[in-house]
N, C-alpha and C. Protein backbone atom coordinates (compact mmCIF):
# COMPACT_ATOMS: atom_id res chain seq x y z
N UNK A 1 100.71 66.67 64.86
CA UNK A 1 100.20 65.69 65.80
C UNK A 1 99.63 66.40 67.03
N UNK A 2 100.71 67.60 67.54
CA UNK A 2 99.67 68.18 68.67
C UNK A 2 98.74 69.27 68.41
N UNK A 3 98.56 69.69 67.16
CA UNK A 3 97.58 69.94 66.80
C UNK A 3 96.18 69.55 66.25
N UNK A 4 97.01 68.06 66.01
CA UNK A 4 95.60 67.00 65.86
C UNK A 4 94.82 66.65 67.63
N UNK A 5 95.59 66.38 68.35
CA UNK A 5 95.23 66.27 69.80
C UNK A 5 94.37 67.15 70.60
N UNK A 6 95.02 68.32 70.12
CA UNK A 6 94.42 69.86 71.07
C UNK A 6 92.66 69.42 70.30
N UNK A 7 93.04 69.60 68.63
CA UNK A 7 91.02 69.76 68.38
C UNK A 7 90.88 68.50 68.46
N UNK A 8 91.32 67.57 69.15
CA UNK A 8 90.57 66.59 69.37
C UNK A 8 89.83 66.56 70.68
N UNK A 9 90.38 67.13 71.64
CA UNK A 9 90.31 67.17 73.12
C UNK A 9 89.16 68.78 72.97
N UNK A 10 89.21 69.47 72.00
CA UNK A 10 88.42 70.73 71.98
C UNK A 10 86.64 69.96 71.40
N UNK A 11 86.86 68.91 70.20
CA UNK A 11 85.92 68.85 70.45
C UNK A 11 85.17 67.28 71.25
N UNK A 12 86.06 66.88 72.05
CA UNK A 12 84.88 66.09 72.92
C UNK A 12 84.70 67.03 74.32
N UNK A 13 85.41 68.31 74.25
CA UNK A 13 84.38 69.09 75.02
C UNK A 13 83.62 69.66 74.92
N UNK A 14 83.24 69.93 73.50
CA UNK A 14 81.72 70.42 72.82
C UNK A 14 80.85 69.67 72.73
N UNK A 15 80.97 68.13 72.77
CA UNK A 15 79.95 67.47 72.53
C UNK A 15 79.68 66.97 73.90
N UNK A 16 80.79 67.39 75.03
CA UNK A 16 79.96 66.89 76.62
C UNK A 16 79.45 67.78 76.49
N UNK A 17 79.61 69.02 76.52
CA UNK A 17 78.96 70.25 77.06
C UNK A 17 77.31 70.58 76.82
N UNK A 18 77.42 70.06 74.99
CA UNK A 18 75.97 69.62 74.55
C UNK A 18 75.42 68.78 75.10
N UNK A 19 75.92 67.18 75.59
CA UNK A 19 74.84 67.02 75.91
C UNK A 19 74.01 66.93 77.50
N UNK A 20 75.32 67.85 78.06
CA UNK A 20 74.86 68.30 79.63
C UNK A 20 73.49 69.13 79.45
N UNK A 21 73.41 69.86 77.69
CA UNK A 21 73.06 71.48 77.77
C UNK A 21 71.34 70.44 77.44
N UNK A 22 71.87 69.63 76.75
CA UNK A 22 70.15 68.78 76.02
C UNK A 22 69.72 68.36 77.51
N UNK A 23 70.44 67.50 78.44
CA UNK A 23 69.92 66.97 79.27
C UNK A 23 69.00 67.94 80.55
N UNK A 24 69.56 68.86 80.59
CA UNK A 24 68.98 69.96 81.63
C UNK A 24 67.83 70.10 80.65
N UNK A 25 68.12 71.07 79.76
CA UNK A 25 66.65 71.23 79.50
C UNK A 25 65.71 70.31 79.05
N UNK A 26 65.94 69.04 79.07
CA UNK A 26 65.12 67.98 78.89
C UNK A 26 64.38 67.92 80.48
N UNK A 27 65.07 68.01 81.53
CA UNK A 27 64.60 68.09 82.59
C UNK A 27 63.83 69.11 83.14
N UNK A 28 64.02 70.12 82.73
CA UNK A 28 63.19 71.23 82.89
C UNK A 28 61.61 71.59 82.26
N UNK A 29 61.48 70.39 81.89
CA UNK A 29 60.21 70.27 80.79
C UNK A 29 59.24 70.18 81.95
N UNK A 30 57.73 71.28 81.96
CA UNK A 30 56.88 70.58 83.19
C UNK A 30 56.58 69.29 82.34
N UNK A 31 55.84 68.79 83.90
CA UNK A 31 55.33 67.52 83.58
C UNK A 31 53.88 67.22 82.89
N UNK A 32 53.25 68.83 82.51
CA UNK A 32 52.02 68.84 82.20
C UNK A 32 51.97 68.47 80.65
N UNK A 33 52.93 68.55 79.57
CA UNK A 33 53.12 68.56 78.62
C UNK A 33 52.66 67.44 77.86
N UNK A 34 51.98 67.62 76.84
CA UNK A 34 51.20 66.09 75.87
C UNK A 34 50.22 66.22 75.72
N UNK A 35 49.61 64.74 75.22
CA UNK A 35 48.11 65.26 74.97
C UNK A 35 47.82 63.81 75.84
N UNK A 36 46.72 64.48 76.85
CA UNK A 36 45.95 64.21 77.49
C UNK A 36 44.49 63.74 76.89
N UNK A 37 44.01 62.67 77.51
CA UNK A 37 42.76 62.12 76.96
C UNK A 37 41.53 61.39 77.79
N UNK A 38 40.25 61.45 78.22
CA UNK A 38 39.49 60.57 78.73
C UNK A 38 38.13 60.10 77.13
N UNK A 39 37.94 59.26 77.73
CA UNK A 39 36.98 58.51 77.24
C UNK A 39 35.54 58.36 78.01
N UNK A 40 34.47 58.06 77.65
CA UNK A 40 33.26 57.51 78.31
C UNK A 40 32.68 56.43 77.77
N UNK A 41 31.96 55.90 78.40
CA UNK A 41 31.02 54.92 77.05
C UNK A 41 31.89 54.57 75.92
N UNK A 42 33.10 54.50 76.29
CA UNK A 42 33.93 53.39 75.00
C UNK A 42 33.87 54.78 73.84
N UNK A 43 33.61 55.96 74.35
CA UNK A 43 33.54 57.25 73.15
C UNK A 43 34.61 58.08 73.63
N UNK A 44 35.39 59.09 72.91
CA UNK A 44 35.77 60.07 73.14
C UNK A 44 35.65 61.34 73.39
N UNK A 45 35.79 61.56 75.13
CA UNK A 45 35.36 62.80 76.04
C UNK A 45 35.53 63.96 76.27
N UNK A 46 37.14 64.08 76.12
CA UNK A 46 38.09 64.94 75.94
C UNK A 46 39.38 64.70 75.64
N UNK A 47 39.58 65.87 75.15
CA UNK A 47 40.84 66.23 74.70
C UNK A 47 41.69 67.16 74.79
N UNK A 48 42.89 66.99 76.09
CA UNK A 48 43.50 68.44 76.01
C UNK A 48 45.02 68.17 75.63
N UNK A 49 45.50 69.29 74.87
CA UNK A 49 47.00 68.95 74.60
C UNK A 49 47.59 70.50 74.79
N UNK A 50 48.75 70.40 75.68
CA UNK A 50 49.49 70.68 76.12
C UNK A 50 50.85 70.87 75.54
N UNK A 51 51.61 72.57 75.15
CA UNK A 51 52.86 72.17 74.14
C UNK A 51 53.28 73.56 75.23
N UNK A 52 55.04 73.70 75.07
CA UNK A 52 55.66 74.53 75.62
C UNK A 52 56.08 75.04 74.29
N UNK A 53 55.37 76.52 73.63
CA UNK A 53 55.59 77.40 72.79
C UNK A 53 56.97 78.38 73.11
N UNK A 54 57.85 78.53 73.08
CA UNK A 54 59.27 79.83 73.03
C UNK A 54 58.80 79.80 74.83
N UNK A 55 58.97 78.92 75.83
CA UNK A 55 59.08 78.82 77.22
C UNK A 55 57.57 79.32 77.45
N UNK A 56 56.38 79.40 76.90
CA UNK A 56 54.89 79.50 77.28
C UNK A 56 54.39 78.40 77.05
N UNK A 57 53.88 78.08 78.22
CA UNK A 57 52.43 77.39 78.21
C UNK A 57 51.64 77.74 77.44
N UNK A 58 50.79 76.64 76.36
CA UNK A 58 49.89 76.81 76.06
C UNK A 58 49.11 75.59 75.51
N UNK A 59 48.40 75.73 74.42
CA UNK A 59 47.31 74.17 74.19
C UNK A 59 45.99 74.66 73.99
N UNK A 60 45.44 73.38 73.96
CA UNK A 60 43.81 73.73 73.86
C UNK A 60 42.94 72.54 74.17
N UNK A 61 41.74 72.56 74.13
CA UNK A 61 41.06 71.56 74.79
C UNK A 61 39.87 71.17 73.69
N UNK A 62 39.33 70.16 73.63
CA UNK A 62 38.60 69.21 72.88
C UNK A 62 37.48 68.57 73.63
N UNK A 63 36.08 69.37 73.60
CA UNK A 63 35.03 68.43 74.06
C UNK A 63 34.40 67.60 73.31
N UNK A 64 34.03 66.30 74.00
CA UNK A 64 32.96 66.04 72.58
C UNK A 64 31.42 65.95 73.45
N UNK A 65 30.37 66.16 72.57
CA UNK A 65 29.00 65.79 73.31
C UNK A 65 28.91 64.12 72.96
N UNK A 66 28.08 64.11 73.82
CA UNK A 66 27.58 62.27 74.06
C UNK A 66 26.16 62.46 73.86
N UNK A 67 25.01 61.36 73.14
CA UNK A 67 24.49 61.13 73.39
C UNK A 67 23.80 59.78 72.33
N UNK A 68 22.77 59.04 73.33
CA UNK A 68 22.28 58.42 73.05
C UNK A 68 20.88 58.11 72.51
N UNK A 69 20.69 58.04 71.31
CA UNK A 69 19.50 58.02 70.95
C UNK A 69 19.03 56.61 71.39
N UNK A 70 17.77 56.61 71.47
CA UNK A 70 16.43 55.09 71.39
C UNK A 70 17.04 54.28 70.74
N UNK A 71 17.45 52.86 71.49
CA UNK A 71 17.63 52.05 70.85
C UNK A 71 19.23 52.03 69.84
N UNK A 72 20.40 52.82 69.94
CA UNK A 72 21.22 52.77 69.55
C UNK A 72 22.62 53.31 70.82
N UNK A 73 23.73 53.01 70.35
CA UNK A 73 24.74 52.79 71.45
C UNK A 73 24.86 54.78 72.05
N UNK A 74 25.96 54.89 72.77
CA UNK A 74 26.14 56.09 72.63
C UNK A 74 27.14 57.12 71.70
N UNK A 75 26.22 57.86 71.14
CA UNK A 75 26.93 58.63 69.90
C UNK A 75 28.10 59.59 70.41
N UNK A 76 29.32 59.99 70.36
CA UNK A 76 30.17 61.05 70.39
C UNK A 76 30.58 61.99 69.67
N UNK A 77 30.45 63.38 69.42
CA UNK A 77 30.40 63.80 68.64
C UNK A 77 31.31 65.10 68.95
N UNK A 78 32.74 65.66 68.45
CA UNK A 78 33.66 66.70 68.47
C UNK A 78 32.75 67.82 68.63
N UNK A 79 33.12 68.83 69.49
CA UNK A 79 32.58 70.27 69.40
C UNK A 79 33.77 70.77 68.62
N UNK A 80 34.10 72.23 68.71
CA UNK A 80 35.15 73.13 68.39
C UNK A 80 36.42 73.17 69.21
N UNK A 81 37.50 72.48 68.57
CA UNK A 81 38.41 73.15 69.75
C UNK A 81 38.81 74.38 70.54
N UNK A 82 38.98 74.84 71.65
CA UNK A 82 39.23 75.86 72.11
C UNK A 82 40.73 76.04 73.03
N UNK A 83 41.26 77.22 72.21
CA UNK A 83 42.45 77.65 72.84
C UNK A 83 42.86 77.85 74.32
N UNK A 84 43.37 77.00 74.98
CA UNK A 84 43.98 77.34 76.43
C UNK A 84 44.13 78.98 76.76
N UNK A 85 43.88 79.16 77.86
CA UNK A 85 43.75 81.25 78.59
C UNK A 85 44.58 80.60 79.30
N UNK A 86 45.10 82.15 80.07
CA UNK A 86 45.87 82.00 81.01
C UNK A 86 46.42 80.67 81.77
N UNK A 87 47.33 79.90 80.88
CA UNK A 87 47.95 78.92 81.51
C UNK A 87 49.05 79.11 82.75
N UNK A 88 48.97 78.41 84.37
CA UNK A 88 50.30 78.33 85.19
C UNK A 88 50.78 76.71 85.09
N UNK A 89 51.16 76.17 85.96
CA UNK A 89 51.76 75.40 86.11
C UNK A 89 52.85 75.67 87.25
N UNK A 90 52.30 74.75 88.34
CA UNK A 90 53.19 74.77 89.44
C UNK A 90 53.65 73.98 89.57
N UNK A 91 53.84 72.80 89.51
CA UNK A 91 54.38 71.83 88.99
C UNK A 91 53.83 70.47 89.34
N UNK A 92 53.01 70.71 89.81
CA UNK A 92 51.49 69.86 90.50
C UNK A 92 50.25 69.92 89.62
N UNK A 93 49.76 70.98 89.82
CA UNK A 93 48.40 71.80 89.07
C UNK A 93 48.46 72.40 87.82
N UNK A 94 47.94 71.81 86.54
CA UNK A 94 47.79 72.58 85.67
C UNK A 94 46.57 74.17 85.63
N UNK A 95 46.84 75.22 85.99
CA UNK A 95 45.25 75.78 85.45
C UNK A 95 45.61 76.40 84.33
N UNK A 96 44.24 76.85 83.94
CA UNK A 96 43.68 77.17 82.70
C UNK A 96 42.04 77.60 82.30
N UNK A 97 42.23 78.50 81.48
CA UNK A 97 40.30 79.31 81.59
C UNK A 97 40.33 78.77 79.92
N UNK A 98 38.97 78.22 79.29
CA UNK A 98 38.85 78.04 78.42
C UNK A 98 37.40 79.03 78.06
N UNK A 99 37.21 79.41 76.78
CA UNK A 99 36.00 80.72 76.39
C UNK A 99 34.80 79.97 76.26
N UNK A 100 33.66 80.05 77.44
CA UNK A 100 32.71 79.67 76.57
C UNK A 100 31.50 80.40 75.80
N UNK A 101 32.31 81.02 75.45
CA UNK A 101 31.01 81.61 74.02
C UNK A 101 30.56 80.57 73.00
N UNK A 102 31.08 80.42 72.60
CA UNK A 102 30.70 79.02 71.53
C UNK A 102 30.13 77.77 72.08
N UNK A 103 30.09 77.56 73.47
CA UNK A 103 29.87 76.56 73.61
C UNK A 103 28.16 75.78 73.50
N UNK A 104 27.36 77.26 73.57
CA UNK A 104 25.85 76.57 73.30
C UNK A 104 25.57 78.16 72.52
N UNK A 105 25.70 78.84 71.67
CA UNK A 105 25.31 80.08 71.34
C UNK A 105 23.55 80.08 70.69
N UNK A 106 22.96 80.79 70.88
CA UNK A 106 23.30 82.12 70.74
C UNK A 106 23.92 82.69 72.41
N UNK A 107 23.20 81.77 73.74
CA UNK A 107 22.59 82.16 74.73
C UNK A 107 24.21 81.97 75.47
N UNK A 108 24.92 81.07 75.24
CA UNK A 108 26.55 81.17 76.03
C UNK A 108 27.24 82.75 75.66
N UNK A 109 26.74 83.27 74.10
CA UNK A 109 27.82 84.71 73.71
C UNK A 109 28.08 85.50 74.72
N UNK A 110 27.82 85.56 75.94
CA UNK A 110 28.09 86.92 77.16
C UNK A 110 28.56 85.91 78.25
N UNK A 111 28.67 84.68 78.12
CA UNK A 111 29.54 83.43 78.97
C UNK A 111 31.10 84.40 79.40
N UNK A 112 31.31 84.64 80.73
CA UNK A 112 32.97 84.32 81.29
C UNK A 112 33.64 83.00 80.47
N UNK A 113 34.66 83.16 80.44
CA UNK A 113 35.47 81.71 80.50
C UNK A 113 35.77 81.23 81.74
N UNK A 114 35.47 79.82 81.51
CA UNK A 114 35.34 78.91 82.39
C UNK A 114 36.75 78.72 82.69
N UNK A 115 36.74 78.07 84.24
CA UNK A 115 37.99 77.71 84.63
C UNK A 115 38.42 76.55 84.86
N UNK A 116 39.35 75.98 84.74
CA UNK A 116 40.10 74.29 84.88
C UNK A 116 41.14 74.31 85.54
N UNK A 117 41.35 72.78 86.74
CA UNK A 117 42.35 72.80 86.58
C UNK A 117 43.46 71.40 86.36
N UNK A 118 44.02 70.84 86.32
CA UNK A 118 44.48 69.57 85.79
C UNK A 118 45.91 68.98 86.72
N UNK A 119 45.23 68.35 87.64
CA UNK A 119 45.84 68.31 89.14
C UNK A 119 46.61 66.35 88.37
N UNK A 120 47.56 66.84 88.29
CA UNK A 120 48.88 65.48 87.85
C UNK A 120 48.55 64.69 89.02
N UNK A 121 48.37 63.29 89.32
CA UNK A 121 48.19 62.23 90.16
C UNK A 121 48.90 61.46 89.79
N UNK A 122 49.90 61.29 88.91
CA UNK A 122 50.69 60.41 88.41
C UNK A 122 51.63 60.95 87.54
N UNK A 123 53.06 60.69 86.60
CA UNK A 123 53.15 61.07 85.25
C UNK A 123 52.32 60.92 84.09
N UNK A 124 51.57 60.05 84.10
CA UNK A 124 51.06 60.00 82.56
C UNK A 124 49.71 59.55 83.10
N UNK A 125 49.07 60.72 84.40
CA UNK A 125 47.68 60.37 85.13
C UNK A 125 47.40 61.78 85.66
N UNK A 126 45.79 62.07 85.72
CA UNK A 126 45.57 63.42 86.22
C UNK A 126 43.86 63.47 86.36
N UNK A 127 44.00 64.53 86.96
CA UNK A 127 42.26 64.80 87.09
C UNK A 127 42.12 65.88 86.82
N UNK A 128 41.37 66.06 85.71
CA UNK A 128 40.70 67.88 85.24
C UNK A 128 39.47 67.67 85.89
N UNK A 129 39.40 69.04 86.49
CA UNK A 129 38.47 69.60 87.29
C UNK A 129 38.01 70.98 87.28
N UNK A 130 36.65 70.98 87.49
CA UNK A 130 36.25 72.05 86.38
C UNK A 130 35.97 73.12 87.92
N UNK A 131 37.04 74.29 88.14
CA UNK A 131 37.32 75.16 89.21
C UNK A 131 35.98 75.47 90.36
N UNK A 132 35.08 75.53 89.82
CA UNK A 132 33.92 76.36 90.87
C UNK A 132 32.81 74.87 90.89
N UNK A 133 33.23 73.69 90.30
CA UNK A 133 32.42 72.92 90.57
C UNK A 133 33.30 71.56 90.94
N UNK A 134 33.94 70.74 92.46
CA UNK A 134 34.51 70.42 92.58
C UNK A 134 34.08 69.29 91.70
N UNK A 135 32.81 68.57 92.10
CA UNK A 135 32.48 67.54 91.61
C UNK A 135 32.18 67.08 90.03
N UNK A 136 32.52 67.93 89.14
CA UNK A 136 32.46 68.22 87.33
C UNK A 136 34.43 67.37 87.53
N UNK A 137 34.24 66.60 87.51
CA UNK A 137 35.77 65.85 87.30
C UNK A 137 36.19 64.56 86.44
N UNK A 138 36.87 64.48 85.69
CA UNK A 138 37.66 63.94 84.81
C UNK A 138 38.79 62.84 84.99
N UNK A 139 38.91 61.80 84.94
CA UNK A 139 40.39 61.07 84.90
C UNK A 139 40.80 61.46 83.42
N UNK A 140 42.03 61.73 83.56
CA UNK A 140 42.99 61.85 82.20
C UNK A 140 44.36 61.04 81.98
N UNK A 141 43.93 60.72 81.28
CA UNK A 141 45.39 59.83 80.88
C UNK A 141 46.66 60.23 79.70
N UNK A 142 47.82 60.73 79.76
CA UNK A 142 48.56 61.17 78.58
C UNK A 142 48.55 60.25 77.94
N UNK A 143 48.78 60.23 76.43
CA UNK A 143 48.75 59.47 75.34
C UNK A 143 50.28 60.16 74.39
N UNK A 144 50.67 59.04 73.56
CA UNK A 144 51.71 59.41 72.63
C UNK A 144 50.87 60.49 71.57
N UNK A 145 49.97 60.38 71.11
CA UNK A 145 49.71 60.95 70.60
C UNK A 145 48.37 61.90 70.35
């Protein structure tokens, strides 16, 4: 009997301890994390998603081109996704350099990567903003999926 007691009392202190241990690091999650999304013209604009890899930042981003031909609505159309560079996170500001070589080639191939940064205005609200051009700006909204 007091050996039924002792592991009884041993383990509901393993299972507080767990879930003190889940709850911290549930809290420690930045807030940049998910996938992020704007729209235009009722089309899809971008796309960035955001994952915490072994405690790194990382993700990638999703443009699409827009356009409208004569007489028909506006078309949207996926480019290539491109892998997130140097991600921080301060716990405000997302930045991030994305490559643009690909983005119009032949004539982008000797392109720097461009810089972003993804300034949180809300939890599940933000503005990407494209670094050296204040006014190139974005509303973003997180999405479940």
């Amino acid at each position: 009997m007091k050996t039924r007691m002792i592991s009884m009392c041993v383990l509901i202190a393993i299972c507080a301890l767990t879930s003190l241990a889940q709850t911290s690091t549930t809290q420690a999650k930045p807030s940049a994390l998910g996938v992020w999304r704007a729209d235009a013209d009722g089309s899809p604009f971008v796309t960035l998603n955001i994952t915490n890899e072994g405690g790194t930042l990382t993700g990638a981003v999703l443009f699409y081109l827009h356009r409208a031909d004569p007489g028909q609505g506006v078309n949207s159309t996926p480019g290539i996704p491109e892998p997130l560079m140097n991600v921080t996170f301060d716990g405000a500001t997302l930045s991030f350099q994305v490559s643009h070589r690909r983005a119009h080639p032949p004539g982008s191939l000797p392109d720097p990567p461009v810089h972003f940064q993804l300034k949180l205005t809300d939890p599940d609200k933000g503005t990407l903003i494209r670094a050296n051009d204040q006014s190139a700006t974005v509303e973003l909204t997180r999405t479940d999926f």
